[in-house]
C-alpha atoms as a PDB file:
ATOM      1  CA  UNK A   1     -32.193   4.224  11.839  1.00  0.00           C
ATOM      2  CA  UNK A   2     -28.533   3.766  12.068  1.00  0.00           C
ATOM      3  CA  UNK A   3     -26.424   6.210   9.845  1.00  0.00           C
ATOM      4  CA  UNK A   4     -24.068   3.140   9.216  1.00  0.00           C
ATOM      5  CA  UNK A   5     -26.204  -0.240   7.805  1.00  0.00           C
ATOM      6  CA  UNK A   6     -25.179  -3.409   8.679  1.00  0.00           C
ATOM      7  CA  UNK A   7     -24.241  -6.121   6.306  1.00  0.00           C
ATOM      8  CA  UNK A   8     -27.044  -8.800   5.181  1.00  0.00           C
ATOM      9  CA  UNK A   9     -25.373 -12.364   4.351  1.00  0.00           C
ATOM     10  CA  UNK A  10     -27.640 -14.550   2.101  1.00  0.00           C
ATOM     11  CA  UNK A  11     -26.729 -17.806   3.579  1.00  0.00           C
ATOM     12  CA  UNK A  12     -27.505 -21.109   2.213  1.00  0.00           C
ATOM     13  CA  UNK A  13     -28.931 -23.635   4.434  1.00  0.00           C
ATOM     14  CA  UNK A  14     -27.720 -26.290   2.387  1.00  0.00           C
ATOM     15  CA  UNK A  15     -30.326 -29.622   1.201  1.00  0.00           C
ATOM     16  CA  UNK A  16     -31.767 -31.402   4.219  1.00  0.00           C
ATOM     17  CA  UNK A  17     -31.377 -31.510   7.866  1.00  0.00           C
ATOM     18  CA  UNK A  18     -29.643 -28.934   9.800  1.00  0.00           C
ATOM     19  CA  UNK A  19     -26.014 -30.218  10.020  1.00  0.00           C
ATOM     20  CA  UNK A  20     -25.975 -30.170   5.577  1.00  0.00           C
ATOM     21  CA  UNK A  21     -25.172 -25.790   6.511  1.00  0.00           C
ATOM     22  CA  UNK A  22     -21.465 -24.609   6.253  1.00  0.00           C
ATOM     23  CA  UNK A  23     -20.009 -23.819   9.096  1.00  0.00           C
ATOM     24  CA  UNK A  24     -19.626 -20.453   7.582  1.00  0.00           C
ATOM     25  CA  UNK A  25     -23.208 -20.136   7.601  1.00  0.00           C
ATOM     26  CA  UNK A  26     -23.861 -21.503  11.034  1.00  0.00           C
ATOM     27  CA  UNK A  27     -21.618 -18.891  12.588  1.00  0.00           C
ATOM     28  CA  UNK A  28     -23.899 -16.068  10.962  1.00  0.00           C
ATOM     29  CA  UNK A  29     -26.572 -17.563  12.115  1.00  0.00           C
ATOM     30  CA  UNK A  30     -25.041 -17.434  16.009  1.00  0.00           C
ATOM     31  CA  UNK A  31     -24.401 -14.083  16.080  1.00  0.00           C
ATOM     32  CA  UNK A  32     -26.978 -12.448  13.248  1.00  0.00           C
ATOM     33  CA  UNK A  33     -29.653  -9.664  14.908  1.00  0.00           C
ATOM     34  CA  UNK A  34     -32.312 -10.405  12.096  1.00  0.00           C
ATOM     35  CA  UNK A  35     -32.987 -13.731  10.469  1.00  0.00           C
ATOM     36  CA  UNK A  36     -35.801 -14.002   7.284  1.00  0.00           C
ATOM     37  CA  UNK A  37     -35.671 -17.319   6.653  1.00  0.00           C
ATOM     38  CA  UNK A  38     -37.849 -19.339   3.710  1.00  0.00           C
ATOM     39  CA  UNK A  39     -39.807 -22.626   3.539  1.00  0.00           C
ATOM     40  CA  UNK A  40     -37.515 -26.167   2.511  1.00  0.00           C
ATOM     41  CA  UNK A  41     -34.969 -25.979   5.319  1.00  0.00           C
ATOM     42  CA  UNK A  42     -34.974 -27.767   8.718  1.00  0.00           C
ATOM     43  CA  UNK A  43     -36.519 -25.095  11.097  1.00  0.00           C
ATOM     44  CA  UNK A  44     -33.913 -27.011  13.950  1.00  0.00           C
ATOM     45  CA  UNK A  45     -31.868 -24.164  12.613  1.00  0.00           C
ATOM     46  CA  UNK A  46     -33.621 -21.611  13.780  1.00  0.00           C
ATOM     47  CA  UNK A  47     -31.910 -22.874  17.418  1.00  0.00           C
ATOM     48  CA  UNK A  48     -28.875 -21.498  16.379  1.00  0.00           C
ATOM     49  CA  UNK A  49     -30.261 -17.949  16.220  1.00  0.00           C
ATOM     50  CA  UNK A  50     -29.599 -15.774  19.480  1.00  0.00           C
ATOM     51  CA  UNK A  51     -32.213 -15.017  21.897  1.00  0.00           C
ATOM     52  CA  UNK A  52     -33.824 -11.729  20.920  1.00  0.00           C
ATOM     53  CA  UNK A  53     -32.794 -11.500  17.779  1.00  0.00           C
ATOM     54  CA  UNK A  54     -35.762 -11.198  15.079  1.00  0.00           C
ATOM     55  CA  UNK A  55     -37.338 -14.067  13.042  1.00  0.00           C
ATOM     56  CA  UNK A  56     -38.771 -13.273  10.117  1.00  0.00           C
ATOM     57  CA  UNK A  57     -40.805 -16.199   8.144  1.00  0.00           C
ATOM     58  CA  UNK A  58     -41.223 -14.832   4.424  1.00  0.00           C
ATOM     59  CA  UNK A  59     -42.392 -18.308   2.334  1.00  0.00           C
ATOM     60  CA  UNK A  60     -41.365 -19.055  -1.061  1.00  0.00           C
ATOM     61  CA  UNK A  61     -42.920 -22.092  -1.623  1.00  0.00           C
ATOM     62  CA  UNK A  62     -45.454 -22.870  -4.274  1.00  0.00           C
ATOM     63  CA  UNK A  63     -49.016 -23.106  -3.764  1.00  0.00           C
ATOM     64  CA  UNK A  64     -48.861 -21.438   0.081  1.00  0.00           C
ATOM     65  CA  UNK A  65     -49.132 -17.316   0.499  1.00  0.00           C
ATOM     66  CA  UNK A  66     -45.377 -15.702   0.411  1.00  0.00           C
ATOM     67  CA  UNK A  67     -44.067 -12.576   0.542  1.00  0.00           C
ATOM     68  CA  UNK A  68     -43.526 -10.793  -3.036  1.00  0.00           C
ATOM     69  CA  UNK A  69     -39.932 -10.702  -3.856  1.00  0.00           C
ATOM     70  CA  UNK A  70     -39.940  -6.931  -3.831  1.00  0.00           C
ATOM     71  CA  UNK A  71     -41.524  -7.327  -0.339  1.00  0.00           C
ATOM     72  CA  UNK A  72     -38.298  -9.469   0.929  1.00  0.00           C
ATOM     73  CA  UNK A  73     -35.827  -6.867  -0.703  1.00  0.00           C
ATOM     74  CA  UNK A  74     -37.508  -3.806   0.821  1.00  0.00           C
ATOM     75  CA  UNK A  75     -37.394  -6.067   4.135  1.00  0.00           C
ATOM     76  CA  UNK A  76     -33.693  -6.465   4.196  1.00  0.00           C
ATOM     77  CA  UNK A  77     -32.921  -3.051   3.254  1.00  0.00           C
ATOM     78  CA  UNK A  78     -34.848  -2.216   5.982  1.00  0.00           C
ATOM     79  CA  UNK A  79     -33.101  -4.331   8.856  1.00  0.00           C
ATOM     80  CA  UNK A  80     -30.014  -3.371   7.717  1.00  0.00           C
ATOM     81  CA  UNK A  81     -30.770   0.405   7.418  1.00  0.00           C
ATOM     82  CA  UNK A  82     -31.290  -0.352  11.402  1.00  0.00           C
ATOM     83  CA  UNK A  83     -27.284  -1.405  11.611  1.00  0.00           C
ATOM     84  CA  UNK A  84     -28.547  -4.651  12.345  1.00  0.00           C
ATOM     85  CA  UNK A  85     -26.397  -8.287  11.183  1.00  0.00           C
ATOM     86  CA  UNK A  86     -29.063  -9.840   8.718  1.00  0.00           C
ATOM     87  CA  UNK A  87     -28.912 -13.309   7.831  1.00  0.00           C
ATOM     88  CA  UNK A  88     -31.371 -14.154   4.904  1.00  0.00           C
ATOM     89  CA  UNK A  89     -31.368 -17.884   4.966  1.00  0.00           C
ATOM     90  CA  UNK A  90     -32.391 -20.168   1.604  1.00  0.00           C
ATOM     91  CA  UNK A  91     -33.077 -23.657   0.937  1.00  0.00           C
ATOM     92  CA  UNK A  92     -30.023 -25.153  -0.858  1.00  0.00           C
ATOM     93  CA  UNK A  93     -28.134 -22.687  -2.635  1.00  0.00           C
ATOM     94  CA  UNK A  94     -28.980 -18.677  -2.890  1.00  0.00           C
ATOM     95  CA  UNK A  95     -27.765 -18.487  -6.792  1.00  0.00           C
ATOM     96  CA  UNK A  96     -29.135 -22.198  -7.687  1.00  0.00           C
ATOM     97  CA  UNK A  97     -33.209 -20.566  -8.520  1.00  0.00           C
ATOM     98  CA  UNK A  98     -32.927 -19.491  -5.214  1.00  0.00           C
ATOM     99  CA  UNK A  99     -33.611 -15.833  -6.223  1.00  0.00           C
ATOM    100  CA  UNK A 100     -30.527 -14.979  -4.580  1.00  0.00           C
ATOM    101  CA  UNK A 101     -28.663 -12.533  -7.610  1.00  0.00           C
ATOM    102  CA  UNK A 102     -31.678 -10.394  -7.533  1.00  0.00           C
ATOM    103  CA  UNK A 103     -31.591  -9.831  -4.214  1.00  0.00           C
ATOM    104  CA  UNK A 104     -28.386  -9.626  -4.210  1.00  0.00           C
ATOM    105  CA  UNK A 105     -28.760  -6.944  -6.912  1.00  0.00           C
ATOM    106  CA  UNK A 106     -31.343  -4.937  -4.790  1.00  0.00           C
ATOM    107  CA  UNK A 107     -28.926  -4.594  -1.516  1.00  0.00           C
ATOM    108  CA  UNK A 108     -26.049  -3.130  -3.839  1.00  0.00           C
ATOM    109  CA  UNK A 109     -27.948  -0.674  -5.299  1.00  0.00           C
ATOM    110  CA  UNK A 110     -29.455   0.262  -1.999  1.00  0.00           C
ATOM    111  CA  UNK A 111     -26.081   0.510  -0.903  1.00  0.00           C
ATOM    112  CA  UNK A 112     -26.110  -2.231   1.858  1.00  0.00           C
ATOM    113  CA  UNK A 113     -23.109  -4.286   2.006  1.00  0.00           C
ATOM    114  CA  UNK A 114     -23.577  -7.989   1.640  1.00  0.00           C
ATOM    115  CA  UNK A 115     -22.009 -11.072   1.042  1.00  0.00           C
ATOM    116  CA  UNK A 116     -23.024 -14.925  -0.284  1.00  0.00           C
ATOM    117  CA  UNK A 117     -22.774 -17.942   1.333  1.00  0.00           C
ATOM    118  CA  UNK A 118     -23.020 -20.621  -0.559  1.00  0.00           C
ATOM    119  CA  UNK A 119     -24.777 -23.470   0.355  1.00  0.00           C
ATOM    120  CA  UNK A 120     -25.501 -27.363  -0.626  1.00  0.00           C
ATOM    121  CA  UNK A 121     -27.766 -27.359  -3.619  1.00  0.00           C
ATOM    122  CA  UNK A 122     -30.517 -30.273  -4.035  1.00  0.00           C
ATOM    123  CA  UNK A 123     -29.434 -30.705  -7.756  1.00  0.00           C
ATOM    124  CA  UNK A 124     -26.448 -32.173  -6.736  1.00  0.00           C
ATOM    125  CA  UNK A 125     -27.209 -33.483  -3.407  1.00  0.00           C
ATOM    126  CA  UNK A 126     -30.821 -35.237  -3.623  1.00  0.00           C
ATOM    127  CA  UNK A 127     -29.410 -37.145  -6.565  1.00  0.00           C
ATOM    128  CA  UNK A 128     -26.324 -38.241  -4.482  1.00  0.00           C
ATOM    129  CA  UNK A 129     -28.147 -39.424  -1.703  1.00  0.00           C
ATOM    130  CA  UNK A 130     -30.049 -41.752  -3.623  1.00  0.00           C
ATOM    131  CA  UNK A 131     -26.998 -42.907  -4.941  1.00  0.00           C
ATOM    132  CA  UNK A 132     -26.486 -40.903  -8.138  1.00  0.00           C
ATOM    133  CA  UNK A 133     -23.864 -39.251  -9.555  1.00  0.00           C
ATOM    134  CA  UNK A 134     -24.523 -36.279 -11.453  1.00  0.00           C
ATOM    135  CA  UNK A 135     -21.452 -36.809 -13.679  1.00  0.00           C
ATOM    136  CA  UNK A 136     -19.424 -40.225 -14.186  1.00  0.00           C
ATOM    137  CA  UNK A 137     -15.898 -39.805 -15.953  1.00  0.00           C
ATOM    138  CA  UNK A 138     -16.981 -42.656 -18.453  1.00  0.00           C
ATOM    139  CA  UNK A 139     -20.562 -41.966 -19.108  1.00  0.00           C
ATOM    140  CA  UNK A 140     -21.540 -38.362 -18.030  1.00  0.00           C
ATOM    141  CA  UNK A 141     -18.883 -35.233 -18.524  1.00  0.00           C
ATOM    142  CA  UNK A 142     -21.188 -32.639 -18.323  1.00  0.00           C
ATOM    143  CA  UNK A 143     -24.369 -31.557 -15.761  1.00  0.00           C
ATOM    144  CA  UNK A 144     -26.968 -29.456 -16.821  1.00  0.00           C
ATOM    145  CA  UNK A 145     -28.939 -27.596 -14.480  1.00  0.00           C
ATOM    146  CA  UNK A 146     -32.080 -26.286 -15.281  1.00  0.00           C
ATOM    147  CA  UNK A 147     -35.506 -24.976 -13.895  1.00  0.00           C
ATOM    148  CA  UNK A 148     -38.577 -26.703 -14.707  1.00  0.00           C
ATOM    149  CA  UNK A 149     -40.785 -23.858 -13.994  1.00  0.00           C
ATOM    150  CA  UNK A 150     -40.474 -20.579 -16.112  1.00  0.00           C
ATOM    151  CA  UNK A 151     -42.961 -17.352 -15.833  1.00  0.00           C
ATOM    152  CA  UNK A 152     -43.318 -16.171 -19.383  1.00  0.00           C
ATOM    153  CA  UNK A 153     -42.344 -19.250 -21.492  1.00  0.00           C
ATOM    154  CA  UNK A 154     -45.362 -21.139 -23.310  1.00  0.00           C
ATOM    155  CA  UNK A 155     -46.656 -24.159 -20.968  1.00  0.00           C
ATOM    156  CA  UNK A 156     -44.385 -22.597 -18.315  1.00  0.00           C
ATOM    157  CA  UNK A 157     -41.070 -24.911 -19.407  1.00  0.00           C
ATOM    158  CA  UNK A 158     -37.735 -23.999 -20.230  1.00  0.00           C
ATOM    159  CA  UNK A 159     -36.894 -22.983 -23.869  1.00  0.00           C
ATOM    160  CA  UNK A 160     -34.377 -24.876 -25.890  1.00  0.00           C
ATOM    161  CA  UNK A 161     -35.398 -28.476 -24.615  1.00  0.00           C
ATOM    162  CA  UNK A 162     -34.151 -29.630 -28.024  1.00  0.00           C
ATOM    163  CA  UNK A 163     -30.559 -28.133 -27.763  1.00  0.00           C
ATOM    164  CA  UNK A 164     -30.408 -29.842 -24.156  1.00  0.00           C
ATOM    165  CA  UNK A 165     -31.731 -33.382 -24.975  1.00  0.00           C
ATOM    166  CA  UNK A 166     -28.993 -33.192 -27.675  1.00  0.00           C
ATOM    167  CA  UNK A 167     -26.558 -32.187 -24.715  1.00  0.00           C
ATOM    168  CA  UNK A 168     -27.588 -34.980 -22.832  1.00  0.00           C
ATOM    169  CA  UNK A 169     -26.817 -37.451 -25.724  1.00  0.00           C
ATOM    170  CA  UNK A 170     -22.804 -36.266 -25.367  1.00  0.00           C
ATOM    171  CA  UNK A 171     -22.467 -38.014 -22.260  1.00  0.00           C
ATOM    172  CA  UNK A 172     -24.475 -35.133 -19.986  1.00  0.00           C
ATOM    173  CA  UNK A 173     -26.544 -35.517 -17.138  1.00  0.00           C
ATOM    174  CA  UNK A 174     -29.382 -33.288 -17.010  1.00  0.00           C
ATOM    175  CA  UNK A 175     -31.177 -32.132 -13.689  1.00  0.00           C
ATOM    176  CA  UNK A 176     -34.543 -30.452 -13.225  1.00  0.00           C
ATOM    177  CA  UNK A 177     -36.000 -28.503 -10.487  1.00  0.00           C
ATOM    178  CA  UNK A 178     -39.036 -27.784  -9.486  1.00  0.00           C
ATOM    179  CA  UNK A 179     -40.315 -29.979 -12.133  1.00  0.00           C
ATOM    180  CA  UNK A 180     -42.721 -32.612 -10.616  1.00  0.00           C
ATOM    181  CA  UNK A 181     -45.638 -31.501 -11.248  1.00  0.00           C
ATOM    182  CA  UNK A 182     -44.487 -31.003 -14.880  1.00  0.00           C
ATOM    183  CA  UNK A 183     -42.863 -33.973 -15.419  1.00  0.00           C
ATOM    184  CA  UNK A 184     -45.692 -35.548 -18.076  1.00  0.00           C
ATOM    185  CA  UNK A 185     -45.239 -32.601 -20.622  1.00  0.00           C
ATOM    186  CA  UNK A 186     -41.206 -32.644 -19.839  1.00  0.00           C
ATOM    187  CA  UNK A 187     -40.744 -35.942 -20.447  1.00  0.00           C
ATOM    188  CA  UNK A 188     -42.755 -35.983 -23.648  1.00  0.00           C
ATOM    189  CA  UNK A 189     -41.024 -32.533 -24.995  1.00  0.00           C
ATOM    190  CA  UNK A 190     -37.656 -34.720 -24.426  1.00  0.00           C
ATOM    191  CA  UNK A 191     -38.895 -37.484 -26.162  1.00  0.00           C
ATOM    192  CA  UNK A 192     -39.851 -35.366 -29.179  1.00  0.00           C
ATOM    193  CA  UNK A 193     -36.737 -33.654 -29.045  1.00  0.00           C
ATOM    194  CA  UNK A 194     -35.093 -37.027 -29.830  1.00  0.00           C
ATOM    195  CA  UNK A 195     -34.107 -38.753 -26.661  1.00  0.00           C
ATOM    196  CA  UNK A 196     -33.998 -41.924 -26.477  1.00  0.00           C
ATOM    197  CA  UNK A 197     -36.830 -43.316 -25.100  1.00  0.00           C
ATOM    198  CA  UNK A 198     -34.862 -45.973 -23.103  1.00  0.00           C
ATOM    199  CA  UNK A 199     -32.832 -42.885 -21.762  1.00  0.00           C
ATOM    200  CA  UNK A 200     -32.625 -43.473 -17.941  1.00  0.00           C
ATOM    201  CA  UNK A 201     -34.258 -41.133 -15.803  1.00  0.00           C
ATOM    202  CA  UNK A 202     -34.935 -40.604 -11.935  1.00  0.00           C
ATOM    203  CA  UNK A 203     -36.993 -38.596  -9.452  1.00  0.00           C
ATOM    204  CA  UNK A 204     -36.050 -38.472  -6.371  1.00  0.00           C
ATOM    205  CA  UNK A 205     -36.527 -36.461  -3.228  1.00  0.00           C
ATOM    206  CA  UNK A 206     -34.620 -36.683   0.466  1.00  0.00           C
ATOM    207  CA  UNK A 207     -36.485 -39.903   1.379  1.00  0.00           C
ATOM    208  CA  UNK A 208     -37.547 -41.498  -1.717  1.00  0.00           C
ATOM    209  CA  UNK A 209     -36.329 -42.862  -5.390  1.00  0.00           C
ATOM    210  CA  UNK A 210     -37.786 -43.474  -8.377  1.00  0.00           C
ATOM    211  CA  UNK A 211     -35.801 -44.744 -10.899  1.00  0.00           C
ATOM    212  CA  UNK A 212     -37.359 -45.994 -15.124  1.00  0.00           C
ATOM    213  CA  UNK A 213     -36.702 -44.652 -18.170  1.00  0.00           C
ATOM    214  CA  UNK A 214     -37.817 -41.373 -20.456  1.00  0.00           C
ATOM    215  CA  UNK A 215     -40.681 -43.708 -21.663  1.00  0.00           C
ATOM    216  CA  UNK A 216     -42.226 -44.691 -18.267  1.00  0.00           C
ATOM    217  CA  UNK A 217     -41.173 -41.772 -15.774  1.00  0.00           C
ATOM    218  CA  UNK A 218     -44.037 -39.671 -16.092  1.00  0.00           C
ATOM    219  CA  UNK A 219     -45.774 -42.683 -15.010  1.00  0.00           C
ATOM    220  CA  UNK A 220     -43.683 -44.120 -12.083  1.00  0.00           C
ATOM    221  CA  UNK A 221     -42.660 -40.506 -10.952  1.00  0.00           C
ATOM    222  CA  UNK A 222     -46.453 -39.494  -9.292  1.00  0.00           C
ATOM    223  CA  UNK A 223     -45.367 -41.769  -6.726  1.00  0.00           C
ATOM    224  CA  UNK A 224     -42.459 -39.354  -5.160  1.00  0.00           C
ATOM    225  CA  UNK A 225     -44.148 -36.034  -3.834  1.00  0.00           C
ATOM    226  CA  UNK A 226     -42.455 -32.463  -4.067  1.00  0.00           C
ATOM    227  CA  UNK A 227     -40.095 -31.292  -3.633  1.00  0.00           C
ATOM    228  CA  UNK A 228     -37.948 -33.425  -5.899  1.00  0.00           C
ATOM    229  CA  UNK A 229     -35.430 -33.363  -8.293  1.00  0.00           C
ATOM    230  CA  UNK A 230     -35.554 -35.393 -11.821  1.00  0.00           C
ATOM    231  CA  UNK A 231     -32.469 -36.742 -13.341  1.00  0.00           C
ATOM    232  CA  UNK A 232     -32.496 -38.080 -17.080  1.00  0.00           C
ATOM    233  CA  UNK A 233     -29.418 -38.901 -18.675  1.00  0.00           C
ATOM    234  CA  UNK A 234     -27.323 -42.432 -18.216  1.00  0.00           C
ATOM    235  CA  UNK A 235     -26.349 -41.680 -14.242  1.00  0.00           C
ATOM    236  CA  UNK A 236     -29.672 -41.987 -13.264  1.00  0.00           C
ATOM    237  CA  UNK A 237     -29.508 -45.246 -13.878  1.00  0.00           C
ATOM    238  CA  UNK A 238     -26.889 -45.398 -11.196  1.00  0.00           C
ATOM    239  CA  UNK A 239     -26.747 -46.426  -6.984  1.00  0.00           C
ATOM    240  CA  UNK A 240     -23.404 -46.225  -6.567  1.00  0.00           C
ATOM    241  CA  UNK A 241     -24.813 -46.788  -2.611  1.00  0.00           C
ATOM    242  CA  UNK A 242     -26.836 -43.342  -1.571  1.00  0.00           C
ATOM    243  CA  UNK A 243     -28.043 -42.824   2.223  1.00  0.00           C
ATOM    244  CA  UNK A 244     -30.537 -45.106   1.877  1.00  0.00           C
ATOM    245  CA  UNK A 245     -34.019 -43.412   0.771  1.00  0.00           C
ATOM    246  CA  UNK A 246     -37.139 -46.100  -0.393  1.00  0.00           C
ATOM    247  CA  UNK A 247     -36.599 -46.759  -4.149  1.00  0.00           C
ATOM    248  CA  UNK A 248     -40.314 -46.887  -5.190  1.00  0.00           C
END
């Protein structure tokens, strides 16, 4: 063990292929002597890494076996206790659900020194490549991101869906992740918090769009698989000319 720990960087890989990473982050991934990398990002990235330097697959996906997230702290603690260059690399963003603060947490109070870098989240990218917008100066001022998927929260959904439908009424966009598979109860607890039925709304993932309305989402959404994003507010409504996914 080395009596002075090297520095883990939690690096996001940014939202689709491999070129979508900073350069920031590529450059950490060049030179890193550990990498513990996740599910959602292009594996081509794992190229970058040098020859000999550790690869460490740790999940996070749902519905496949992962690594606890005290597992993945104790892990980089551990690499970096060796005086080794760790490079923790995340899907999207590290602080957009990506777990990223609490890890971040558990390195400073280890006393490991480490640094974010941010990366390309899918809330604002998967939209935008279908051709959305997630704000519009004349018809959305505002973007709400939230996660669709909560651990101790009846039904497993966000609280305060009412105070963020009303949001979304004063020209806001709102964005849900990890949502598909909720999207019938969503759409129905926005509904009954007032939303406009004829509200538009979205799902859409890297290589497909759905586009309909608060009413008929639920419906048309089962067609796009996770992972996806869903967008409800008026700039869903939009295709201000995307990168060309298959509207459904």
């Amino acid at each position: 063990m080395s009596k002075t720990p090297g520095t883990v960087y939690l690096v996001g890989a940014g939202c689709g292929g491999a070129d979508m990473i900073t350069v920031r982050g590529l450059r950490l991934l060049e030179r890193c002597g550990v990498v513990v990398y996740d599910d959602l990002l292009d594996k081509a990235l794992l190229e970058a890494v040098p020859e000999g330097a550790e690869k460490i697959y740790v999940g996070k996906r749902q519905g496949r076996h992962s690594a606890a997230q005290e597992e993945i702290c104790a892990l980089l603690i551990e690499k970096a206790r060796e005086g080794k260059t760790v490079v923790r690399l995340k899907g999207g963003d590290p602080f957009v659900f990506g777990r990223g603060g609490e890890e971040m947490l558990a390195l400073r109070a280890a006393g490991i020194p480490c640094q974010e870098v941010p990366g390309v989240t899918s809330a604002i990218a998967v939209p935008a490549l279908a051709g959305i917008p997630v704000t519009h100066r004349q018809i959305s001022r505002s973007v709400h991101i939230i996660t669709a998927r909560t651990a101790d929260t009846p039904g497993g959904l966000p609280e305060g869906l009412e105070a963020l439908a009303a949001l979304a009424g004063l020209h806001g966009t709102l964005v849900f992740l990890m949502g598909v598979s909720r999207l019938e109860e969503l759409s129905a607890r926005l509904l009954a918090a007032g939303m406009a039925p004829e509200t538009p709304a979205a799902v859409v993932s890297e290589h497909m769009a759905v586009r309909g309305i608060l009413a008929d989402i639920a419906e048309k959404g089962t067609a796009v698989p996770p992972p996806a994003v869903i967008v409800v507010g008026e700039t869903a409504a939009m295709d201000v000319g995307g990168a060309g996914q298959a509207d459904g």
